[in-house]
Protein backbone atom coordinates (compact mmCIF):
# COMPACT_ATOMS: atom_id res chain seq x y z
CA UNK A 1 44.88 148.99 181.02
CA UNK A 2 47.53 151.42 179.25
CA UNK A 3 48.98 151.26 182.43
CA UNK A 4 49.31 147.67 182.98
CA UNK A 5 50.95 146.95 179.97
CA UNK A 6 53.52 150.03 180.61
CA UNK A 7 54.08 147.63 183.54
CA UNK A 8 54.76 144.86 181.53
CA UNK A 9 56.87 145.62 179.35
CA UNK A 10 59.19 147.46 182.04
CA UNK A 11 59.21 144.29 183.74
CA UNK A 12 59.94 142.50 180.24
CA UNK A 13 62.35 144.71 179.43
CA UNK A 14 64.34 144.48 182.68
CA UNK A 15 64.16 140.98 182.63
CA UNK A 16 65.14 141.02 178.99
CA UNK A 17 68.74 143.23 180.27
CA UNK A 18 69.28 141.27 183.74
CA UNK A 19 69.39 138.14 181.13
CA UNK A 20 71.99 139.40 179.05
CA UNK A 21 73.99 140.64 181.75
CA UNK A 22 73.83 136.82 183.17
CA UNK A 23 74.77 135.50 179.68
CA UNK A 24 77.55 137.95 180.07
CA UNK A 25 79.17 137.11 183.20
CA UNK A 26 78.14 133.34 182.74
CA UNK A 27 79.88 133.15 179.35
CA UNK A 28 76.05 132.59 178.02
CA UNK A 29 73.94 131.04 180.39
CA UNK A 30 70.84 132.89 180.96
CA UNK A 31 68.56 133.09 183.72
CA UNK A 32 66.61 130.31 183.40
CA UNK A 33 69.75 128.04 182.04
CA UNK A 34 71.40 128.77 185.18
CA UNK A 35 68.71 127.83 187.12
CA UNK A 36 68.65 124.64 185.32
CA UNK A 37 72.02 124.37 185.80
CA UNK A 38 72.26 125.01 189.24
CA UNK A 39 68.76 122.52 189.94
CA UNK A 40 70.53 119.76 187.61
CA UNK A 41 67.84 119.71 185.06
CA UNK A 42 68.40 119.19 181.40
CA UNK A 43 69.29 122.23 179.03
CA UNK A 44 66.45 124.72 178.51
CA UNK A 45 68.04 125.91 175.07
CA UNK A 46 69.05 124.35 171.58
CA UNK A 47 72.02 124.17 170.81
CA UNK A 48 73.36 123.82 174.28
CA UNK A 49 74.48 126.65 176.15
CA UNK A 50 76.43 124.74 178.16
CA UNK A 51 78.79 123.90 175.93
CA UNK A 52 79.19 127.42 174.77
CA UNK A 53 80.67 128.09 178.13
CA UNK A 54 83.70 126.09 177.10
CA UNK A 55 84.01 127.98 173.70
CA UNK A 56 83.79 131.23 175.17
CA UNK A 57 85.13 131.14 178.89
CA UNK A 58 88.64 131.20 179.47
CA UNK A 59 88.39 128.88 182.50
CA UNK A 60 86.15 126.85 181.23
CA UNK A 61 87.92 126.53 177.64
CA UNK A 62 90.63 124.66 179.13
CA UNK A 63 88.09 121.76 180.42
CA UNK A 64 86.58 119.33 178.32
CA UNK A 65 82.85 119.59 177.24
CA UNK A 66 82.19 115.80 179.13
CA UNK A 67 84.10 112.30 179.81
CA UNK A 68 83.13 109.06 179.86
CA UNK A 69 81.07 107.91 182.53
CA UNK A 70 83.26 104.82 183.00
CA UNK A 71 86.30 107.05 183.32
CA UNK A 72 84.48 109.12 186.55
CA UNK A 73 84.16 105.74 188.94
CA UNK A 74 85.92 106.39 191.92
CA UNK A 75 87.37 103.69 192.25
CA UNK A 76 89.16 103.82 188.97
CA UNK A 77 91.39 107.04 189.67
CA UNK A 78 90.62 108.02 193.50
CA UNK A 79 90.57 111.45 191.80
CA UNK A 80 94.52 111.11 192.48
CA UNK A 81 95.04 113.47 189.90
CA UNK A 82 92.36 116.07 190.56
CA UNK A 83 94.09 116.05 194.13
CA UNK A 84 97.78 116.59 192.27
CA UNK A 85 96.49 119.46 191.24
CA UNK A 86 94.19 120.74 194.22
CA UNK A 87 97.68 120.73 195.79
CA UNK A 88 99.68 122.57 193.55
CA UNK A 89 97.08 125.14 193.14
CA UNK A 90 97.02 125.61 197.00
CA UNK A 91 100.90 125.06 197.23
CA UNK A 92 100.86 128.35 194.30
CA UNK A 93 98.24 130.78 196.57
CA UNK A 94 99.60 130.16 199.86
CA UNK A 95 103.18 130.57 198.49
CA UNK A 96 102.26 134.15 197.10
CA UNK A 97 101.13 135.07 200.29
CA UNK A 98 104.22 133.63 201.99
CA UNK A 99 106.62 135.79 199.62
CA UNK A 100 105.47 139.18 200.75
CA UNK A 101 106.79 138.10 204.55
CA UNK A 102 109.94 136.55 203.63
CA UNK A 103 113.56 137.67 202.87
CA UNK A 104 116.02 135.76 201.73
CA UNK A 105 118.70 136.37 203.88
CA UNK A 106 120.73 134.02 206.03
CA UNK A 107 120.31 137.24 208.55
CA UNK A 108 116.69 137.77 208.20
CA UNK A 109 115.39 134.46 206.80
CA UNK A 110 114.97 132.97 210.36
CA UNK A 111 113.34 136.24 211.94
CA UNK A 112 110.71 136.50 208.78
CA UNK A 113 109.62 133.04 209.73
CA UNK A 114 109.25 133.73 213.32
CA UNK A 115 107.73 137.02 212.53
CA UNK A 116 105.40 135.40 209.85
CA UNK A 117 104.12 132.63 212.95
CA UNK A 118 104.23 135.10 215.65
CA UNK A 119 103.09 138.62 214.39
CA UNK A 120 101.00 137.72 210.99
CA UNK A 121 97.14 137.40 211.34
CA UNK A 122 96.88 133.58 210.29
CA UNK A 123 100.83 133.54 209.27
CA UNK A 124 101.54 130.14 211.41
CA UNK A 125 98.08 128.62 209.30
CA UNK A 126 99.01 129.48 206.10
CA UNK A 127 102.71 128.21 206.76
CA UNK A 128 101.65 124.65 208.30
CA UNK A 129 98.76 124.74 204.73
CA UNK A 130 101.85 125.52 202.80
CA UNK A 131 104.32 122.64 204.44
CA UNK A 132 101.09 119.78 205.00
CA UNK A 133 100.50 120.62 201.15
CA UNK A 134 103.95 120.14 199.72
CA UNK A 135 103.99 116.72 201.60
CA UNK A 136 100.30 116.14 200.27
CA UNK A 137 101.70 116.94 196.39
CA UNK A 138 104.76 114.73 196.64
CA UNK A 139 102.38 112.08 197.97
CA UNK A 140 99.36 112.29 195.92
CA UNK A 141 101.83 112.81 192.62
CA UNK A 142 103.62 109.32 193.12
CA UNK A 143 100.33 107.77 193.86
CA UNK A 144 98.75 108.85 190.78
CA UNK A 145 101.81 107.59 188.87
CA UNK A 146 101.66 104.29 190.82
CA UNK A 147 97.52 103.72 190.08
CA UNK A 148 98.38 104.97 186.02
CA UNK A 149 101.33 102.28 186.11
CA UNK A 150 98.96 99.50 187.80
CA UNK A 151 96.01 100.07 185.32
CA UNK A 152 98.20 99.99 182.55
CA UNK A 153 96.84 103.74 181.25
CA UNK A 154 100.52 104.44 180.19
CA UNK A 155 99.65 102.32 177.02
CA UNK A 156 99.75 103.26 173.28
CA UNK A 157 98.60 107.11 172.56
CA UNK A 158 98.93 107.60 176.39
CA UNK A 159 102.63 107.24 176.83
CA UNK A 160 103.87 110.84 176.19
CA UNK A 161 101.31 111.34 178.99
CA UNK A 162 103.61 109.17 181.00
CA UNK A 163 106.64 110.69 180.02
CA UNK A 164 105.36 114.05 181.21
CA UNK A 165 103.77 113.12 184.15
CA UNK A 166 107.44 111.43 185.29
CA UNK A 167 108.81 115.26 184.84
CA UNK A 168 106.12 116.32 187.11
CA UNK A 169 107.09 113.57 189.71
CA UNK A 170 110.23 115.21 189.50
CA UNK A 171 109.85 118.80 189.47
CA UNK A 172 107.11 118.11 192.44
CA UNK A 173 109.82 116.57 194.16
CA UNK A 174 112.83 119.31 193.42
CA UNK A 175 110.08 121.82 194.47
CA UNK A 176 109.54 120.44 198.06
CA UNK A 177 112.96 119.96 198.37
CA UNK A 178 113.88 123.79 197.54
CA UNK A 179 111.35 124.82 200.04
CA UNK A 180 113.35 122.47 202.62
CA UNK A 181 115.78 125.35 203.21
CA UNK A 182 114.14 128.58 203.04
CA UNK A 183 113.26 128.62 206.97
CA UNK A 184 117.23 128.76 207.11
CA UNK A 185 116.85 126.34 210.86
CA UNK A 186 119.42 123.50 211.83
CA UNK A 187 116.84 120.91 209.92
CA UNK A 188 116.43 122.81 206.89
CA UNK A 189 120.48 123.26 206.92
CA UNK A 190 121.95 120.07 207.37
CA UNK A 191 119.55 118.08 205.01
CA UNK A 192 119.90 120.46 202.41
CA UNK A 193 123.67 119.99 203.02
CA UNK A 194 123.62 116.42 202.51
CA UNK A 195 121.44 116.55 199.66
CA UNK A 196 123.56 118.92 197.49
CA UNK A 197 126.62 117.14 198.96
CA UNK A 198 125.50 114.38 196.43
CA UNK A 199 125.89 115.90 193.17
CA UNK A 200 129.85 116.31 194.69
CA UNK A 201 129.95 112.26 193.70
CA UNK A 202 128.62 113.38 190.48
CA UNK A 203 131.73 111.97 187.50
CA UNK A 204 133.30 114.62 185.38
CA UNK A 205 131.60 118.14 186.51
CA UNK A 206 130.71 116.79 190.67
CA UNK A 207 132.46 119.88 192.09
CA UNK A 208 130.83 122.05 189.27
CA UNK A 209 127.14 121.23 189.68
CA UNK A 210 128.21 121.13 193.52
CA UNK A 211 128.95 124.96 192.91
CA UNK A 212 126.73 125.70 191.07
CA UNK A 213 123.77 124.66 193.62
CA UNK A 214 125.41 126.26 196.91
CA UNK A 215 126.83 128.72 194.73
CA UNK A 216 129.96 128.06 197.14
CA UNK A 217 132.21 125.51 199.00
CA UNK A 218 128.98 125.68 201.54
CA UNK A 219 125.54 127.09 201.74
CA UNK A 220 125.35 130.51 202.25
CA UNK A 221 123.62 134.05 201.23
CA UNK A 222 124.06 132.68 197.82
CA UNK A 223 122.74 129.17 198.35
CA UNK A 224 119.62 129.92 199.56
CA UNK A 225 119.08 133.27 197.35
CA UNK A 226 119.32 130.55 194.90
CA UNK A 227 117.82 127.77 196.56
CA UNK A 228 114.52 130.72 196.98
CA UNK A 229 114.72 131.52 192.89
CA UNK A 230 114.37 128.08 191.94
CA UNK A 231 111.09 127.39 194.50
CA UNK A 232 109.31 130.80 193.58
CA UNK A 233 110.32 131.26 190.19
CA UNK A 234 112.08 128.58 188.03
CA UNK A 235 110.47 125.32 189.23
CA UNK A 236 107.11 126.71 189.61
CA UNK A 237 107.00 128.05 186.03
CA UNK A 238 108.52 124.29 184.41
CA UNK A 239 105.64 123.05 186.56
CA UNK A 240 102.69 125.18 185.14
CA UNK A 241 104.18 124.64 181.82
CA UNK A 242 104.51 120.21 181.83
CA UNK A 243 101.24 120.20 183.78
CA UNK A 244 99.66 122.24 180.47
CA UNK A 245 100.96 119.86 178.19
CA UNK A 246 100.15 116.97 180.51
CA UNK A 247 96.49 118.04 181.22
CA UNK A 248 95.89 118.82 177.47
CA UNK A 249 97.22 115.33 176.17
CA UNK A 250 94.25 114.03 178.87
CA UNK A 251 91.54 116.46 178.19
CA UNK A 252 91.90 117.16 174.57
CA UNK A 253 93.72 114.48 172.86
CA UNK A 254 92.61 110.87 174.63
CA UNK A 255 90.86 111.64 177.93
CA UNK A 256 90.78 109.50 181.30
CA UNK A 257 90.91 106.21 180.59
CA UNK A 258 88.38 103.44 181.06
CA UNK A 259 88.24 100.75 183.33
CA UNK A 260 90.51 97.80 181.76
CA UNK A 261 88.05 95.28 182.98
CA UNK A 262 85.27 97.31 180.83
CA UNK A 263 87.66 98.24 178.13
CA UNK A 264 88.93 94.71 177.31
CA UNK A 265 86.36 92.34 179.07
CA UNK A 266 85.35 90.25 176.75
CA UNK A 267 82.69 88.80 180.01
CA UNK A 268 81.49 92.45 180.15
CA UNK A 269 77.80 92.78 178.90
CA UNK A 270 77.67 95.15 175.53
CA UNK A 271 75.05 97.33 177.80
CA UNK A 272 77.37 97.75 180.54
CA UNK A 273 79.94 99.21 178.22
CA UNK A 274 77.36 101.39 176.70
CA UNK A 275 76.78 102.88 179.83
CA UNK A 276 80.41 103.18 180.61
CA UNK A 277 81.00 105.00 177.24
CA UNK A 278 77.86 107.48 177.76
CA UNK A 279 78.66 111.19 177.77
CA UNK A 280 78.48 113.34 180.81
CA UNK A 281 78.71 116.85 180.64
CA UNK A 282 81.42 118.52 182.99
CA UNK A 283 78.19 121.61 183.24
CA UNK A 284 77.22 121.25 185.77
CA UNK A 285 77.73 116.86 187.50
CA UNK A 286 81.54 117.05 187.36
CA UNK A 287 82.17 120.65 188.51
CA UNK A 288 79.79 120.19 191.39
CA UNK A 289 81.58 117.48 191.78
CA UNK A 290 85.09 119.26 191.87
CA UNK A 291 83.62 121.87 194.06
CA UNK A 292 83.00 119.70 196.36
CA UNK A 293 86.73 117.57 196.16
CA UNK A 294 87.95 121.27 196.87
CA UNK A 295 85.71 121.98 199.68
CA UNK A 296 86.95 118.40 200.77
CA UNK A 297 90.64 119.09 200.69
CA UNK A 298 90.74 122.06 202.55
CA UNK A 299 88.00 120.97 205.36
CA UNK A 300 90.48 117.48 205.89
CA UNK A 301 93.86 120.53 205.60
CA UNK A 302 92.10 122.62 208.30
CA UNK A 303 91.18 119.61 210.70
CA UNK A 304 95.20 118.19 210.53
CA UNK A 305 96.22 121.43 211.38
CA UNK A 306 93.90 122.43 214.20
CA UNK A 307 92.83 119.26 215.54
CA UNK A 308 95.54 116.83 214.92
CA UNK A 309 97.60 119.86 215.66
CA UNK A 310 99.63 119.63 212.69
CA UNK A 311 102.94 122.05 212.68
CA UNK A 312 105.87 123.11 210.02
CA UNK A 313 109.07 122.01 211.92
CA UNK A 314 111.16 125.19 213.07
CA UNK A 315 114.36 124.47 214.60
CA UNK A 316 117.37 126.00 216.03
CA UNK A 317 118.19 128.82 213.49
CA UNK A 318 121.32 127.23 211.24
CA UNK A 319 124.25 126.87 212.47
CA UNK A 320 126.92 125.67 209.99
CA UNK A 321 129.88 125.25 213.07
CA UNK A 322 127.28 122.23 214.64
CA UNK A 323 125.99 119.29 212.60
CA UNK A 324 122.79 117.83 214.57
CA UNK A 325 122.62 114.22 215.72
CA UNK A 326 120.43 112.27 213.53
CA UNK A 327 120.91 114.58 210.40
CA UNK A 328 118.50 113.49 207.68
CA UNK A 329 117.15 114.08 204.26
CA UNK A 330 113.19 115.27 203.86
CA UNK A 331 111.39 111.48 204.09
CA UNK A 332 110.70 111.31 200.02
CA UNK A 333 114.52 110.67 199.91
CA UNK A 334 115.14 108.81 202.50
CA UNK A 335 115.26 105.94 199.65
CA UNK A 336 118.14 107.64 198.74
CA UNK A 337 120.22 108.28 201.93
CA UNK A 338 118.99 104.24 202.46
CA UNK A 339 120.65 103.82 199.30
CA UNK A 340 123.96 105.63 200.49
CA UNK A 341 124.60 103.37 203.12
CA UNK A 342 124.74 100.47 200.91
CA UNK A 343 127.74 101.06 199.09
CA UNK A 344 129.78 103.80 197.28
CA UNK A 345 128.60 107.55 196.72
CA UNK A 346 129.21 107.89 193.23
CA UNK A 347 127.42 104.30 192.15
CA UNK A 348 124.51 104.45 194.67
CA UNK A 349 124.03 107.98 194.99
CA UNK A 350 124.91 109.72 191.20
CA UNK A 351 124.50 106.48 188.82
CA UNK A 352 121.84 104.12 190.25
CA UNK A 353 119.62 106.92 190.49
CA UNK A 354 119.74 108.07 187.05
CA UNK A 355 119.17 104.40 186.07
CA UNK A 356 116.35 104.45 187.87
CA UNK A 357 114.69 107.49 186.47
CA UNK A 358 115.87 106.63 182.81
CA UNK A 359 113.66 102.87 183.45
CA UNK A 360 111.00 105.30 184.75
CA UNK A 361 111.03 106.98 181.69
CA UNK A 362 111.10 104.26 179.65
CA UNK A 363 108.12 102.05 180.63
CA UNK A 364 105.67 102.24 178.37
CA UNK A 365 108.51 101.06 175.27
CA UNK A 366 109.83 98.36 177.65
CA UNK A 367 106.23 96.70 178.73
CA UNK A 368 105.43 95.81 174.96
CA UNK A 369 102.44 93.95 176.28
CA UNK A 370 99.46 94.87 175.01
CA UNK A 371 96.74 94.54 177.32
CA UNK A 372 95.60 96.70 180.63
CA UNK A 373 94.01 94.05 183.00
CA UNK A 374 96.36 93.17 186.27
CA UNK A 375 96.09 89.37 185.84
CA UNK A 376 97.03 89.70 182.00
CA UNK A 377 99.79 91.75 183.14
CA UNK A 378 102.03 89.22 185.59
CA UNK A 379 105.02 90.00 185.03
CA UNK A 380 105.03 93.95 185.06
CA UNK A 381 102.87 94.84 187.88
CA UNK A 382 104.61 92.15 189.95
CA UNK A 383 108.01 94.04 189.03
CA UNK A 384 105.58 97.11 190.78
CA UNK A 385 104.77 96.19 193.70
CA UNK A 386 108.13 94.38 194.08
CA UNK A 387 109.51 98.31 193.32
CA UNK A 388 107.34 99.72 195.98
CA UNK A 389 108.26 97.53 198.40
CA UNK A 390 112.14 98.00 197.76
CA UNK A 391 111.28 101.88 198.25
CA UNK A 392 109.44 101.62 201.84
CA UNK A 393 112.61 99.47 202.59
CA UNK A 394 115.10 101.63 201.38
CA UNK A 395 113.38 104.55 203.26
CA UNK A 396 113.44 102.82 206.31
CA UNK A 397 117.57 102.14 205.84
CA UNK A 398 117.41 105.78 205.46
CA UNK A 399 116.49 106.79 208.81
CA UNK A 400 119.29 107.19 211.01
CA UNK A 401 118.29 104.74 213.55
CA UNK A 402 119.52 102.16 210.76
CA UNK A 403 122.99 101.51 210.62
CA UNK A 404 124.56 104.18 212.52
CA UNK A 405 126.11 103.05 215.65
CA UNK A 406 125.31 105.64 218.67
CA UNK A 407 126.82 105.80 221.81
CA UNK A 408 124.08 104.12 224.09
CA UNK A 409 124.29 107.11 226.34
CA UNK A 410 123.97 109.61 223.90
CA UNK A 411 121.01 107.37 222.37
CA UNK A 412 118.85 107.41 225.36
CA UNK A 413 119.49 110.74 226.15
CA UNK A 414 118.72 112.03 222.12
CA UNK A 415 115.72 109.86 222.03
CA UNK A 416 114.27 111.69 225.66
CA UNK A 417 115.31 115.52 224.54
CA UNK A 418 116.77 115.43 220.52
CA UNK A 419 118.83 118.33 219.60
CA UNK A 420 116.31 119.40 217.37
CA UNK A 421 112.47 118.93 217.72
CA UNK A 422 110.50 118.32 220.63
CA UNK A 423 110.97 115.13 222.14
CA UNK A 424 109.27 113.81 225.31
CA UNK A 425 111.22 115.94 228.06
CA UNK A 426 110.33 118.71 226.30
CA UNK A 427 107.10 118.13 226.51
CA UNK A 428 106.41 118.27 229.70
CA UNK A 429 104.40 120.54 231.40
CA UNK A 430 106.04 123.58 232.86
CA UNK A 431 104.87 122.90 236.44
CA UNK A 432 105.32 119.53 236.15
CA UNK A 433 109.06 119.92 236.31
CA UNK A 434 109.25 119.83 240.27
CA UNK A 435 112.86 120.64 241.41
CA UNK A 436 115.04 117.65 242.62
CA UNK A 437 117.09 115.11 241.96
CA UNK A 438 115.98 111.84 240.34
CA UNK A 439 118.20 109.01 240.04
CA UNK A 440 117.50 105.47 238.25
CA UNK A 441 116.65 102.77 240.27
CA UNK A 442 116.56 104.71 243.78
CA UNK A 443 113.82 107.18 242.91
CA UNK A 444 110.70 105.35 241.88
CA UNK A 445 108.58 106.60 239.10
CA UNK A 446 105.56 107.60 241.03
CA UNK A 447 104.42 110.06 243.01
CA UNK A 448 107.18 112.71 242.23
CA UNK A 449 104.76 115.76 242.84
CA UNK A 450 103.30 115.18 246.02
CA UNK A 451 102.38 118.68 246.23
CA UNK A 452 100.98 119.14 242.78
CA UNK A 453 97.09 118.50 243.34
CA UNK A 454 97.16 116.03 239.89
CA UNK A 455 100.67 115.17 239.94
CA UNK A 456 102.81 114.99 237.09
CA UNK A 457 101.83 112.07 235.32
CA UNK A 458 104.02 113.49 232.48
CA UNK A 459 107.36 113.73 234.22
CA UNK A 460 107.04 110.42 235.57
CA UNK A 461 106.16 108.97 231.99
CA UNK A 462 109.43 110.05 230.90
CA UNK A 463 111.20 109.08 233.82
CA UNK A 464 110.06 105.85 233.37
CA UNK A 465 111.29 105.53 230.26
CA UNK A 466 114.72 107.04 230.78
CA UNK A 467 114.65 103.94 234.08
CA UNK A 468 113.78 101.78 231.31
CA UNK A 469 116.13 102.55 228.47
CA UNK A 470 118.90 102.82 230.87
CA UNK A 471 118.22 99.63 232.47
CA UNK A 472 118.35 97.34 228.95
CA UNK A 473 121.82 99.16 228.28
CA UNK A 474 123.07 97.87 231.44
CA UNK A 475 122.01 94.57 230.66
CA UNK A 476 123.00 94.58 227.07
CA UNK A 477 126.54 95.53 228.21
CA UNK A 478 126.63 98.91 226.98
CA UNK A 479 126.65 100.78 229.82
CA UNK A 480 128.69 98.97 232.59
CA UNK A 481 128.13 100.15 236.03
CA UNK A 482 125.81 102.43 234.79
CA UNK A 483 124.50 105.33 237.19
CA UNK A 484 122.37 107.60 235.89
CA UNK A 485 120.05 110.95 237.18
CA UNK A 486 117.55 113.42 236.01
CA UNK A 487 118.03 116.39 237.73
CA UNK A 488 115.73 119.64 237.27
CA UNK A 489 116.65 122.90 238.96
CA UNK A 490 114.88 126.36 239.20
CA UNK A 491 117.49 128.40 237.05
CA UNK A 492 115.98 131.59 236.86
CA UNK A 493 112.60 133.41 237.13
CA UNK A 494 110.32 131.06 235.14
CA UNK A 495 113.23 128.79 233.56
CA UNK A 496 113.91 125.80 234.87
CA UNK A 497 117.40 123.66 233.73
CA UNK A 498 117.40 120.31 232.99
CA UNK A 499 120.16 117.68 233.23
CA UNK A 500 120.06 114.08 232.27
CA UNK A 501 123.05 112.95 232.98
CA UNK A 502 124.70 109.04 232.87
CA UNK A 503 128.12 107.88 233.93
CA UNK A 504 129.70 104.47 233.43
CA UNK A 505 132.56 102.46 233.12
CA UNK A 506 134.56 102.52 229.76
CA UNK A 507 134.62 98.60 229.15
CA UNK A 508 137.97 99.17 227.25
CA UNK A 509 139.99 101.86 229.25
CA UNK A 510 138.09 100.55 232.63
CA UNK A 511 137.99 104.95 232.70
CA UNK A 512 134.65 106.26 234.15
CA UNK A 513 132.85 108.17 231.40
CA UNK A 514 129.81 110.79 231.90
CA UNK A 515 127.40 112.34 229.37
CA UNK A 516 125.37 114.80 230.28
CA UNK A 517 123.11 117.56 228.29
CA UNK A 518 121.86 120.77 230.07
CA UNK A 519 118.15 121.63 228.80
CA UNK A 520 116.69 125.10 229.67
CA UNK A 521 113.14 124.95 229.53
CA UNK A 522 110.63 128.76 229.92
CA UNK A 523 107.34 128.76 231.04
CA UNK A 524 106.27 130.00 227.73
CA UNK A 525 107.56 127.75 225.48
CA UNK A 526 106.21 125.98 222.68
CA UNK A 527 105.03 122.36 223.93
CA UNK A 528 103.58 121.47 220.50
C-alpha cells in the first residue's frame, strides 16, 4: 500500500513538472489546455489561458486576442492580405538563403546564378519560389488595395491604414523591381535600363537622381552593388517597418472591417448582426486556420513550379554593346512604358505618374461620402473599375508588339527564335532537327522525318507556322517576292546550326534584301 502511493505521487509529481514545462514552452498552456486546444474544445481554465498566450508570447503578442466573426467571411477579404504577407515572409526566407550564393559583381553575378541553378542542392527551386513570389506579392498587394478601395474600408479611422498600405504598394513594387537586375542577363539589363532612364525626364535634378540610381552615365559594378543594397537591405527594412505600423492600426486600433451590407443594412436582421459581431478567439479557429492558408500557399508554389513547370527567366548574360529586340519593362509597369508611347517623357513618364500616386494617396479625403455599400457608392467605385480598366489597357500599349513598327522579316523570324527566351524553334527536340533544307511553299509541312520512327511533329509545327507567317506578309505587301528557307545543318558533334533565312524585294529601292539569323542549338540544352 506504502508502495502504491510512492507510485502515485511519482507519477503526480512528474506530471505536475511535464505541466509546467508545457506552460513554459506554450507561453501557459498546460497539458490538458493544449489538448483542448488542439481538439477545439472550450477552455479548461478560468481566466483563459489562451489569452495569456498573447500577453506573454512574443509571437503571439503581436496578434489580436479574436475578431469579429463577420470580419473572417471569405468572401469579404479573400484573405488578400494574409496572402500579402505569406509572400513577403517567403520573399524574406528564400532571399536569405539566396544571399549566401550570390555576389554582386557584374563579373561574378551571372556565374553565381548559374552556379546557384546548376550546382546548389534545390538552388534552381528556391530561385523560381523566390521570382513566382515577388510576382505573387506585387499581385496579391494591389488586389488587396483594390477589394479595401471597393468595400469602402478606407473610411473614417481607417484611412491612415490606407495611406500606409499605398507605401507598401510601392515599396512592394520598388522591391521586385530591384530584384529585376541582380541576375545581371540581357532581360534584367535592358529593362532596368529603361526604367532608370526615366527619372533622366525627371525636371530640375533628372540627371542627378539618374546618377544617383546607376551610380554612373550607365549601369555598372556600381549600379547593381546598389541596385543589390536597396533589395537586401534598404527596401526590405522600410517594408518590415510600414507593414508594423500598418498591421498594428488593423489589429490593435480598429480591426478588419465588417461586411458593409451587415454594417449599414438597415434590411439586415438585428440577430444576423449579432452573430456577425460575436467574438472568436484567434487560439486556436483562426491560427488553424492560417496554418492551413500557409500550407496552401506553398502546396499551389510547389505545383507551378514542378508541374506547370514554372522557371525564373535567365538570359544571355548582359551585354551593354547589344540592346535586345522587344526590350521591355517587368509587366507591373508596363502601364507605364504604355504610358510612354503616348506622348512626351517628362509629362507621361515623371509628372502623370506622381499625379497618380498623389490621387492614390488622397482617397479617403477626396470620397467624402459616407457610406461603404457599392450601390450607395456610384460614383467612386465606377471611377474604379473605370481605373482598372485604363491600367490592363495601358499595359497592353506597353508591350512592344503595340506601336512599334518591325521589319516583317525580322518579326516572323523574332516571333519563331527571340533573341532572348525560348521561343518555338528552340523548342524543338534535339533529334527532331533532321538536317536539310526547307523552303516555304516547295517543302510541305509533313512528313519531314521519314526516318524518325514518330516523326517530328514539333519541327513541322513550327515550320508551319514560319509557311504561314511568311505567306500573310506576302499578301499584305510586306514582303514582295518573298522567298524564304529553314535550313538546319549538323555543325559540330552534338550541335546542330540553324538558319531561317528570308529574302525579298525592297518595294522602294526595287534592291533584293535578305535577313537571316544563325541559331546553334546542343543536345543538352535547356528546352524549358
Amino acid at each position: 500500500m506504502i508502495k502504491s502511493d510512492s507510485i502515485q505521487d511519482l507519477r503526480k509529481k512528474m506530471i505536475t513538472a511535464l505541466d509546467q514545462r508545457v506552460r513554459a514552452i506554450t507561453a501557459g498552456l498546460g497539458l490538458n489546455e493544449l489538448r483542448a486546444v488542439l481538439r477545439g474544445d472550450p477552455p479548461t481554465e478560468r481566466p483563459n489561458p489562451r489569452y495569456k498566450v498573447h500577453t506573454t508570447s512574443f509571437l503571439f503578442h503581436i496578434r489580436p486576442r479574436y475578431y469579429e466573426k463577420g470580419s473572417t467571411i471569405f468572401t469579404h477579404t479573400f484573405r488578400l492580405g494574409f496572402f500579402t504577407s505569406f509572400f513577403f515572409f517567403l520573399e524574406l526566407f528564400t532571399g536569405l538563403i539566396l544571399m549566401i550564393y550570390y555576389t554582386p559583381s557584374p563579373s561574378e553575378a551571372y556565374t553565381s546564378i548559374l552556379n546557384l541553378q546548376s550546382n546548389v542542392p534545390f538552388g534552381k527551386l528556391l530561385r523560381d519560389m523566390h521570382r513566382l513570389g515577388a510576382e505573387g506579392m506585387v499581385i496579391f498587394t494591389a488586389l488587396h488595395m483594390l477589394r479595401t478601395f471597393l468595400t469602402g474600408s478606407y473610411k473614417g479611422t481607417r484611412s491612415f491604414t490606407w495611406l500606409t498600405g499605398v507605401v507598401l504598394l510601392g515599396i512592394t513594387l520598388f522591391l521586385s523591381f530591384s530584384g529585376y537586375l541582380l541576375p545581371w542577363d540581357q532581360l534584367a539589363y535592358w529593362a532596368v535600363t529603361i526604367g532608370t532612364s526615366m527619372a533622366e525626364a525627371a525636371p530640375l535634378f533628372g540627371n542627378e537622381a539618374n546618377l544617383l540610381l546607376r551610380g554612373a552615365p550607365d549601369i555598372s559594378a556600381n549600379g547593381l552593388l546598389r541596385f543589390y543594397l536597396l533589395h537586401v537591405v534598404l527596401l526590405p527594412l522600410a517594408a518590415i517597418l510600414v507593414i508594423s505600423i500598418h498591421y498594428y492600426k488593423v489589429s490593435r486600433e480598429h480591426g478588419i472591417s465588417l461586411p458593409a451590407s451587415i454594417e449599414e443594412g438597415d434590411d439586415v436582421p438585428a440577430d444576423v448582426k449579432r452573430e456577425a459581431k460575436q467574438r472568436i478567439d484567434y487560439l486556436p479557429d483562426l491560427f488553424t486556420h492560417e496554418m492551413f492558408l500557409t500550407s496552401l500557399g506553398l502546396f499551389i508554389l510547389v505545383i507551378i513550379l514542378t508541374v506547370f513547370n514554372y522557371s525564373a527567366p535567365l538570359e544571355n548574360i548582359a551585354n551593354p554593346q547589344v540592346t535586345p529586340l522587344d526590350t521591355k519593362a517587368p509587366w507591373y509597369f508596363w502601364w507605364l512604358q504604355g504610358m510612354l508611347k503616348l506622348g512626351d517623357k517628362t509629362l507621361m513618364g515623371i509628372i502623370l505618374p506622381t499625379v497618380i500616386v498623389g490621387l492614390l494617396f488622397a482617397v479617403p479625403y477626396i470620397d467624402r461620402n459616407p457610406h461603404r455599400r457599392l450601390y450607395k457608392r456610384p460614383v467612386a467605385v465606377g471611377i474604379g473599375l473605370l481605373s482598372v480598366l485604363v491600367l490592363v489597357v495601358l499595359s497592353y500599349m506597353g508591350t512592344p508588339e503595340y506601336a512599334i513598327q518591325t521589319p516583317a522579316a525580322t518579326r516572323i523570324i523574332q516571333d519563331l527564335a527571340p533573341e532572348e527566351g525560348l521561343g518555338p524553334l528552340r523548342a524543338i527536340p534535339f533529334d527532331q532537327l533532321q538536317a536539310g533544307v526547307y523552303e516555304v511553299n516547295v517543302t510541305e509541312p509533313k512528313n519531314l522525318c521519314p526516318n524518325l520512327d514518330f516523326g517530328c511533329p514539333e519541327l513541322e509545327e513550327v515550320f508551319r507556322e514560319y509557311t504561314r507567317r511568311v505567306n500573310e506578309a506576302i499578301e499584305a505587301g510586306a514582303l514582295p517576292n518573298a522567298q524564304a528557307v529553314l535550313v538546319i545543318e549538323d555543325w559540330q558533334h552534338n550541335l546542330k546550326k540553324v538558319t531561317p533565312r528570308i529574302l525579298w524585294t525592297d518595294a522602294e529601292s526595287g534592291q533584293q534584301q535578305v535577313y537571316e539569323r544563325h541559331i546553334y542549338l546542343h543536345e543538352n540544352r535547356e528546352r524549358d
